[in-house]
N, C-alpha and C. Protein backbone atom coordinates (compact mmCIF):
# COMPACT_ATOMS: atom_id res chain seq x y z
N UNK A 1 -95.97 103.91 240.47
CA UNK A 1 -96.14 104.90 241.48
C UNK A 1 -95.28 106.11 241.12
N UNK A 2 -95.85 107.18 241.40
CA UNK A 2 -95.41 108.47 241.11
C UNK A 2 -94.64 109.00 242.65
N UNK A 3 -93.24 109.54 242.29
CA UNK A 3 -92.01 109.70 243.01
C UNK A 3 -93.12 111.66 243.04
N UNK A 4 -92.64 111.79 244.66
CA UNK A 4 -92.98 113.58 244.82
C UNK A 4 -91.28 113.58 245.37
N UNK A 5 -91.03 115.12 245.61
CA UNK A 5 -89.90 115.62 245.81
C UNK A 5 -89.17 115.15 246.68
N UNK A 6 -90.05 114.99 247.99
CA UNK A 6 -89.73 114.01 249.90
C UNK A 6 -89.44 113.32 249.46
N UNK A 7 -89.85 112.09 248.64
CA UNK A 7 -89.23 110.66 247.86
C UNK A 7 -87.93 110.80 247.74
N UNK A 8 -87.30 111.78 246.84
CA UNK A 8 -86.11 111.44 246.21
C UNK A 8 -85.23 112.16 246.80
N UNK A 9 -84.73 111.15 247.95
CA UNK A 9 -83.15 111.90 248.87
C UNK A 9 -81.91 111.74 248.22
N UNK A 10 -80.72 112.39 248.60
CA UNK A 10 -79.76 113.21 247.67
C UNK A 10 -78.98 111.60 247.65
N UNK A 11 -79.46 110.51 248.53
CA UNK A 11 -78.30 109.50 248.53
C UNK A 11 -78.58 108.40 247.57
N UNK A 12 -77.75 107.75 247.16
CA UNK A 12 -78.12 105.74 246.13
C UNK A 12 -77.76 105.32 246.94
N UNK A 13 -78.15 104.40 247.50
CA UNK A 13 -77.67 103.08 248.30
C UNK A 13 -77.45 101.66 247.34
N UNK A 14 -76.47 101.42 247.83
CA UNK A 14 -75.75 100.40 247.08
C UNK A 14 -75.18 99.29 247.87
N UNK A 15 -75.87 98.23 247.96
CA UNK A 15 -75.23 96.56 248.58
C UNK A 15 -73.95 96.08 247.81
N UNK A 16 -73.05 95.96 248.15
CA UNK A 16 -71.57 95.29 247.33
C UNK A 16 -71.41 94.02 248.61
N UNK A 17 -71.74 92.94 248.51
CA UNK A 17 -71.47 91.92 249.08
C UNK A 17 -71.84 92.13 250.41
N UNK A 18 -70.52 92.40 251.28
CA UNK A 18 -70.86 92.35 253.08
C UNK A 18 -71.36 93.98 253.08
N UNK A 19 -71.06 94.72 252.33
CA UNK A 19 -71.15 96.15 252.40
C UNK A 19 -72.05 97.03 251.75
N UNK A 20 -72.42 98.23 252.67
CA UNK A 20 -73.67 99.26 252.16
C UNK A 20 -73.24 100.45 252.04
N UNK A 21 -73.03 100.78 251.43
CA UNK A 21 -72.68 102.41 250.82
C UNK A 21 -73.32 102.78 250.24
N UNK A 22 -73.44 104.81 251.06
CA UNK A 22 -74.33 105.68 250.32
C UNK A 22 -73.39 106.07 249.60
N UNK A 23 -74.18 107.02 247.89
CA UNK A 23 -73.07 107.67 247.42
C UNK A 23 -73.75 109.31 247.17
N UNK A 24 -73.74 109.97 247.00
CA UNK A 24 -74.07 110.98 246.22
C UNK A 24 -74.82 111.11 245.24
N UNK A 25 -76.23 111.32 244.81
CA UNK A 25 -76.35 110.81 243.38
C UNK A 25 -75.33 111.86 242.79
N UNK A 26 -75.55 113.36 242.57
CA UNK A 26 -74.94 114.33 242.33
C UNK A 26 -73.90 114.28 241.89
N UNK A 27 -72.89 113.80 242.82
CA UNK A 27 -71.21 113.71 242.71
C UNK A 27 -70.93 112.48 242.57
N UNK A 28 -71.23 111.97 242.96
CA UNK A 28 -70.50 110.06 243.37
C UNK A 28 -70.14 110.19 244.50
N UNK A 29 -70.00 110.95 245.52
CA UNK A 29 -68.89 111.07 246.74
C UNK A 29 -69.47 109.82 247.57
N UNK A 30 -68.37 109.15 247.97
CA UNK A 30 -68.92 108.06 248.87
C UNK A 30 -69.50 109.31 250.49
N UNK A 31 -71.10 108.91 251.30
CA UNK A 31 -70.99 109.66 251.99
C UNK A 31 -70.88 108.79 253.34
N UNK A 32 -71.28 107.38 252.97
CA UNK A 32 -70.97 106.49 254.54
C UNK A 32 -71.26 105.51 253.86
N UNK A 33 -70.12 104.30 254.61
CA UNK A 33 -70.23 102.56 254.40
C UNK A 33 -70.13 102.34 256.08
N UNK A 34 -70.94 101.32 255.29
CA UNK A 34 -71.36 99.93 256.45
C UNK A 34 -70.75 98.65 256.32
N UNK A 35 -70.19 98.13 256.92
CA UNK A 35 -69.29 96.60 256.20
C UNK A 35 -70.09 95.80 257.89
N UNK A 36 -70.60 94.94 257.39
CA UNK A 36 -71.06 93.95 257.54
C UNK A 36 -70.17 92.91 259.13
N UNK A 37 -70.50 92.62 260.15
CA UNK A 37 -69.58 91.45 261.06
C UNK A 37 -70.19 90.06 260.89
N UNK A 38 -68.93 89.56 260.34
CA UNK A 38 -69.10 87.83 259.86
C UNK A 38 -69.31 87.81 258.19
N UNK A 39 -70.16 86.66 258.19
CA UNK A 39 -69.95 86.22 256.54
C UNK A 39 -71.59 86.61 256.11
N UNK A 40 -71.47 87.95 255.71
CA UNK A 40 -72.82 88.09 254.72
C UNK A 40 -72.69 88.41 253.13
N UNK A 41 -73.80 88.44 252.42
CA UNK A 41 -73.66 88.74 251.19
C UNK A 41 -75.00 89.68 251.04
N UNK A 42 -74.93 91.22 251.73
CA UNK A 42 -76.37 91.34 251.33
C UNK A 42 -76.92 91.54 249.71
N UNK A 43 -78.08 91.29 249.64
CA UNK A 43 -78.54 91.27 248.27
C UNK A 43 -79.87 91.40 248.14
N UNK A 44 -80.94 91.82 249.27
CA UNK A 44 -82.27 91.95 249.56
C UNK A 44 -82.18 93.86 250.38
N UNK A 45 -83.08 94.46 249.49
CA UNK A 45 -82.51 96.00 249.59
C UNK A 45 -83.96 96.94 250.07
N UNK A 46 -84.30 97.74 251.05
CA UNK A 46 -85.53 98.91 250.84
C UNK A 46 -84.91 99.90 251.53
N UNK A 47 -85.10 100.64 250.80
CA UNK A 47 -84.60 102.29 251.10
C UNK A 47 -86.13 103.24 251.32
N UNK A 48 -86.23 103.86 252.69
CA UNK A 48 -87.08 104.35 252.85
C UNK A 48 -86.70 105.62 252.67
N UNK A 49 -87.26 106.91 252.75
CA UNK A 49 -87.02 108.30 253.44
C UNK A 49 -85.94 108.44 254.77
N UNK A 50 -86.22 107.53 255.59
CA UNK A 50 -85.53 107.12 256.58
C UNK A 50 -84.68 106.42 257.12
N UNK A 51 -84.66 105.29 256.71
CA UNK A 51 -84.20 104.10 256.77
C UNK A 51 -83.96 103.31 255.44
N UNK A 52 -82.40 102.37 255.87
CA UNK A 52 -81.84 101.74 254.98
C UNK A 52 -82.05 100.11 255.33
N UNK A 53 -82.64 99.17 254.71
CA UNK A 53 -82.95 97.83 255.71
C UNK A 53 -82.34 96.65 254.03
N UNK A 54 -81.54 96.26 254.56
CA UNK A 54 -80.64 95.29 253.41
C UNK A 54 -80.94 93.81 254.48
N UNK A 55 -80.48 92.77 253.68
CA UNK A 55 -80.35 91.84 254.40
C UNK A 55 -79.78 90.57 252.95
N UNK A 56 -79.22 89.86 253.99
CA UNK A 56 -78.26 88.31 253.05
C UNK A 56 -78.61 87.22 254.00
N UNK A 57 -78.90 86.22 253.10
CA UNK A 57 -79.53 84.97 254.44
C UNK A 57 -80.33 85.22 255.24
N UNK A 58 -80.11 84.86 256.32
CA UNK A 58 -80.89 85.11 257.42
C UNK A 58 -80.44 86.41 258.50
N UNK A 59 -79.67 87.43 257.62
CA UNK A 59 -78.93 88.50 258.32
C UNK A 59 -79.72 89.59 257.58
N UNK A 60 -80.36 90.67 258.58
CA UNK A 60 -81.39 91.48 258.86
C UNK A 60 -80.73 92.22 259.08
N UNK A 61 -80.06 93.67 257.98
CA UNK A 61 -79.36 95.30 258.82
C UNK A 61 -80.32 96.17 258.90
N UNK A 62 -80.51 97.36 259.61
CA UNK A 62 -81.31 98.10 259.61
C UNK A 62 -80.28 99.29 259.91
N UNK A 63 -80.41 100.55 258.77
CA UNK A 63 -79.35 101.89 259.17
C UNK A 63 -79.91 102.80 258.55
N UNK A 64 -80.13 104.11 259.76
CA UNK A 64 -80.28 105.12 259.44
C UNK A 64 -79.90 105.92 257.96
N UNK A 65 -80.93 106.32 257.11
CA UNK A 65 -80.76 106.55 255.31
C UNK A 65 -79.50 107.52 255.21
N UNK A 66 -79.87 108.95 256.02
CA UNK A 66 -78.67 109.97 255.71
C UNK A 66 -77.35 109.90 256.56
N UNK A 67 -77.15 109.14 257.52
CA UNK A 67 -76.01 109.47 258.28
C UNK A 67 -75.45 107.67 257.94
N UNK A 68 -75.73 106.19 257.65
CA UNK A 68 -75.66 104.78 257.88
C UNK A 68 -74.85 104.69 259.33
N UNK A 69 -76.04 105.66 259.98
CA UNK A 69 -76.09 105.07 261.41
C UNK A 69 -76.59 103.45 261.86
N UNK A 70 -75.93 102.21 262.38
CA UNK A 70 -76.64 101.20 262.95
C UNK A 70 -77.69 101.40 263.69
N UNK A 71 -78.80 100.61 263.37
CA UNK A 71 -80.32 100.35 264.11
C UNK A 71 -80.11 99.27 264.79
N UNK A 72 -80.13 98.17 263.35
CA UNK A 72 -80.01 96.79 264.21
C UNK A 72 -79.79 95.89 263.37
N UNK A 73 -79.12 94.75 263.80
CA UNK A 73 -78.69 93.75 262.81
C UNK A 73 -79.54 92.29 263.73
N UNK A 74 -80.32 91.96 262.95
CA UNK A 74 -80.87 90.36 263.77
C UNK A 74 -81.07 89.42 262.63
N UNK A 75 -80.91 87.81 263.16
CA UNK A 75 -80.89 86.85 262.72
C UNK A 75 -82.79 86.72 262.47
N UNK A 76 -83.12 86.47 261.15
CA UNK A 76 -84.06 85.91 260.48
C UNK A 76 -84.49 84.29 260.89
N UNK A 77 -85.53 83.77 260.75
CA UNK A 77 -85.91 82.81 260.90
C UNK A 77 -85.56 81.82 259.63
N UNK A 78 -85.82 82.81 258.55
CA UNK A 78 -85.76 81.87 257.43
C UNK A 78 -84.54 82.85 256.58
N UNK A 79 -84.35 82.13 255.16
CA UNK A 79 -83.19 82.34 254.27
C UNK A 79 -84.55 83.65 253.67
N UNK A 80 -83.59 85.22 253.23
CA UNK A 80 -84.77 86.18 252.82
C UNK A 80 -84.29 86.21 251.15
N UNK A 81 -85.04 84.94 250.62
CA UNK A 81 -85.21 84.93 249.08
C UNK A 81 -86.07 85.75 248.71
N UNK A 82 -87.28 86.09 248.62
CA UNK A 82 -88.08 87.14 248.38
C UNK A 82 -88.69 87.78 249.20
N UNK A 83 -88.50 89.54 249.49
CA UNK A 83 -88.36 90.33 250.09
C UNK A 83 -89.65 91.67 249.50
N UNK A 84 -90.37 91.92 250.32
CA UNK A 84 -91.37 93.23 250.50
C UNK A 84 -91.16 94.06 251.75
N UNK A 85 -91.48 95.67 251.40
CA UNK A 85 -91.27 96.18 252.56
C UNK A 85 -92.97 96.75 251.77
N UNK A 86 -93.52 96.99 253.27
CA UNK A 86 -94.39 97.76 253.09
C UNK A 86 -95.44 98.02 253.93
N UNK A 87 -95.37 99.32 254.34
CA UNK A 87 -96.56 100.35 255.52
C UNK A 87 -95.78 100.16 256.78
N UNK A 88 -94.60 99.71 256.67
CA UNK A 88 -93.44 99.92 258.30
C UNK A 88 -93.18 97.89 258.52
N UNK A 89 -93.50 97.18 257.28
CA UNK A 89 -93.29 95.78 257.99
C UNK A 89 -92.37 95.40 256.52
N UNK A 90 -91.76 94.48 257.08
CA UNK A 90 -91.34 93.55 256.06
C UNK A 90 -91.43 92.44 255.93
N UNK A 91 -91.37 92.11 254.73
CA UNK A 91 -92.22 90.19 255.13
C UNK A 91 -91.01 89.97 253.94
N UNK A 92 -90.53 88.71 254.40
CA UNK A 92 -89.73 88.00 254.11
C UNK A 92 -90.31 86.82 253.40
N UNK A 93 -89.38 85.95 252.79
CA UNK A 93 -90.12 84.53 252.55
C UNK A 93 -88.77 83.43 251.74
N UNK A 94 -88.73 82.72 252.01
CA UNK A 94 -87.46 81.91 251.41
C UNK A 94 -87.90 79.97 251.72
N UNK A 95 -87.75 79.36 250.64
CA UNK A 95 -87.75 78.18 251.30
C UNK A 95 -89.18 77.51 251.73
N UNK A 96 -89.84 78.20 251.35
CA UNK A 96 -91.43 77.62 251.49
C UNK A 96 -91.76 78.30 253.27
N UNK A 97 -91.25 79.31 253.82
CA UNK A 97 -91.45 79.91 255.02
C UNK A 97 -91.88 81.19 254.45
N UNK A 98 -92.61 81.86 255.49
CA UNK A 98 -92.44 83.28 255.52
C UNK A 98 -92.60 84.40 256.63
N UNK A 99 -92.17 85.07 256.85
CA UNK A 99 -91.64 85.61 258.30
C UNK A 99 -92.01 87.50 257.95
N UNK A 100 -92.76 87.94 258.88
CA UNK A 100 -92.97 89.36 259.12
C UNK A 100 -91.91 90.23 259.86
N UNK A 101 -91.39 91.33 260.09
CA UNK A 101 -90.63 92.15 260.98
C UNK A 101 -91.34 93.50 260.82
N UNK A 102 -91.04 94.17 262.28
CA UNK A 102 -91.51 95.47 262.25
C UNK A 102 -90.15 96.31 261.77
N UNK A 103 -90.32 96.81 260.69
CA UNK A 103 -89.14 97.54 260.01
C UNK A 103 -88.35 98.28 260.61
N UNK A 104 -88.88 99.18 261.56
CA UNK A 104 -88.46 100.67 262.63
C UNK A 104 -87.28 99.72 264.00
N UNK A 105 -87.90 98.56 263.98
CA UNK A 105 -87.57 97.92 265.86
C UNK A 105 -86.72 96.59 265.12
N UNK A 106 -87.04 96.15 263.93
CA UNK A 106 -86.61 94.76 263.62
C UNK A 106 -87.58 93.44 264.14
N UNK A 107 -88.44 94.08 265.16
CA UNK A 107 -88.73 92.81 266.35
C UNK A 107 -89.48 91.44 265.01
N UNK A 108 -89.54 90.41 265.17
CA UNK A 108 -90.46 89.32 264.25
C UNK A 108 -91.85 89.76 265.07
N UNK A 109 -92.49 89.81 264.04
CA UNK A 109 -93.98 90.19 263.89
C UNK A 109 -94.75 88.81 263.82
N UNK A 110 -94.58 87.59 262.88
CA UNK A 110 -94.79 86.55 263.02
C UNK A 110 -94.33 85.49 262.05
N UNK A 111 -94.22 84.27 262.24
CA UNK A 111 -93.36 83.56 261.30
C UNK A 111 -94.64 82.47 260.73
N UNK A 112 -94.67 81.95 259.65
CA UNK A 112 -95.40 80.83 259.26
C UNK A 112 -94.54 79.99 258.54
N UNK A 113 -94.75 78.55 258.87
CA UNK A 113 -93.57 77.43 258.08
C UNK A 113 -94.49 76.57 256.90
N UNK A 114 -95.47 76.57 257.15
CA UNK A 114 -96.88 76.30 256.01
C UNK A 114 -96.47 74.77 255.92
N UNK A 115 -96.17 73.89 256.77
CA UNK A 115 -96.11 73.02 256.79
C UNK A 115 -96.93 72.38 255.77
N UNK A 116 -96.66 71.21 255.13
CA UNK A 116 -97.29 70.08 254.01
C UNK A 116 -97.34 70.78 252.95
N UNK A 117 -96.71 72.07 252.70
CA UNK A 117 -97.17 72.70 251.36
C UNK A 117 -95.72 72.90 250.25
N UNK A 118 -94.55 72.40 251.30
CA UNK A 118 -93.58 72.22 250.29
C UNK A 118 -92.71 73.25 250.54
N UNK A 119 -90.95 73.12 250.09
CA UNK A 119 -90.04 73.87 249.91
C UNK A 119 -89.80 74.98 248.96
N UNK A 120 -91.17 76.21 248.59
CA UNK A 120 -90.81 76.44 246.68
C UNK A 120 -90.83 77.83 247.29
N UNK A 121 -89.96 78.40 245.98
CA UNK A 121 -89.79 79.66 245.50
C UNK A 121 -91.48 80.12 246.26
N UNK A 122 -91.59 81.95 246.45
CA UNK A 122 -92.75 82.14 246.53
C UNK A 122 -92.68 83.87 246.45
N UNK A 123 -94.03 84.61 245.92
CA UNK A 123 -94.06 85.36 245.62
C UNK A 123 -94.69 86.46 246.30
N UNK A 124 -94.74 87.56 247.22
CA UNK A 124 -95.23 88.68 248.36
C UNK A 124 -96.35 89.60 247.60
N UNK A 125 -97.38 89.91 248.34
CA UNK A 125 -98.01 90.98 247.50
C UNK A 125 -99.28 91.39 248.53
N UNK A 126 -98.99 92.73 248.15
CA UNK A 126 -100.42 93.54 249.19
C UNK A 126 -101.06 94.42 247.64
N UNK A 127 -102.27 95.04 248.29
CA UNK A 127 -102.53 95.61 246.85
C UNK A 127 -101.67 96.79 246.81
N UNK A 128 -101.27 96.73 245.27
CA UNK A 128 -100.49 98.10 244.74
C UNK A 128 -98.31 97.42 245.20
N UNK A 129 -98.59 96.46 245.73
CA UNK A 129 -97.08 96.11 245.92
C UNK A 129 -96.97 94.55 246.00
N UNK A 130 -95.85 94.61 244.96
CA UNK A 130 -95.83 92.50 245.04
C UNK A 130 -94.56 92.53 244.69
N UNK A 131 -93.97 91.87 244.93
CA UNK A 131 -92.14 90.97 245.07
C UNK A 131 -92.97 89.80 244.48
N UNK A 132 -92.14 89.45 243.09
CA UNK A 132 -92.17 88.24 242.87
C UNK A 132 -91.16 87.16 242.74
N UNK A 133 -91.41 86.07 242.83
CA UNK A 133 -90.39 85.26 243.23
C UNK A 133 -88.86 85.61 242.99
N UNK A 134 -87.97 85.01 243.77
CA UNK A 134 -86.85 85.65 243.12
C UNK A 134 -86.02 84.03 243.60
N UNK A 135 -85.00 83.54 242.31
CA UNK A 135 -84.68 82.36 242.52
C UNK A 135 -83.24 82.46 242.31
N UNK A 136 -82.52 83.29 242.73
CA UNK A 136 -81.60 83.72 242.82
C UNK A 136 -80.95 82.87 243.81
């Protein structure tokens, strides 16, 4: 996919364990951190135009892109091993589950446990966008 100008905002976002920091691409200047309440490790990342949405385990952040204003932080259904954002949803999947959210609100959109089909790695995909497994 081809990046236009609106795409590319002045910030990197960067997950360091419990913490989200923008930096500058430009300078490096740190311009806002987020540190995390309780024990997370985020490591599941989409950076919109708008919005910053990280998540570790079953811990869901959602923060405003230019200012890392808090949206919302909610507990996941399942562990978010492999992660898609895409058209305002995110679908999650960890553990042989997989779980939808509305990206903007956080709210769960819908969860499936796929019962009899097993605990495995698994891989997300709409056309033109796929997360593949991640066994991390």
């Amino acid at each position: 996919m081809y990046r236009n100008a609106a795409m590319n905002g002045g910030l990197v976002i960067i997950t360091l364990g419990a913490g989200i920091v923008a930096m500058d691409r430009a300078t490096g200047t740190r311009v806002w951190h987020h540190k995390a309440n309780g024990f997370v490790i985020y490591g599941r990342l989409t950076v919109t135009p708008d919005l910053v949405i990280a998540s570790g385990g079953k811990t869901i952040t959602a923060l405003v892109y230019a200012t890392g204003a808090h949206i919302y932080t909610l507990e996941s259904p399942i562990h978010t091993g492999t992660w898609l954002y895409d058209s305002g949803q995110i679908f999650a999947s960890g553990q042989g589950e997989v779980a939808c959210f509305d990206a903007e609100t956080g709210k769960l959109l819908w969860h499936d446990r796929f019962p009899g089909l097993g605990h495995f790695s698994s891989a997300l995909g709409v056309p033109g966008n796929v997360a593949q497994v991640d066994h991390s």
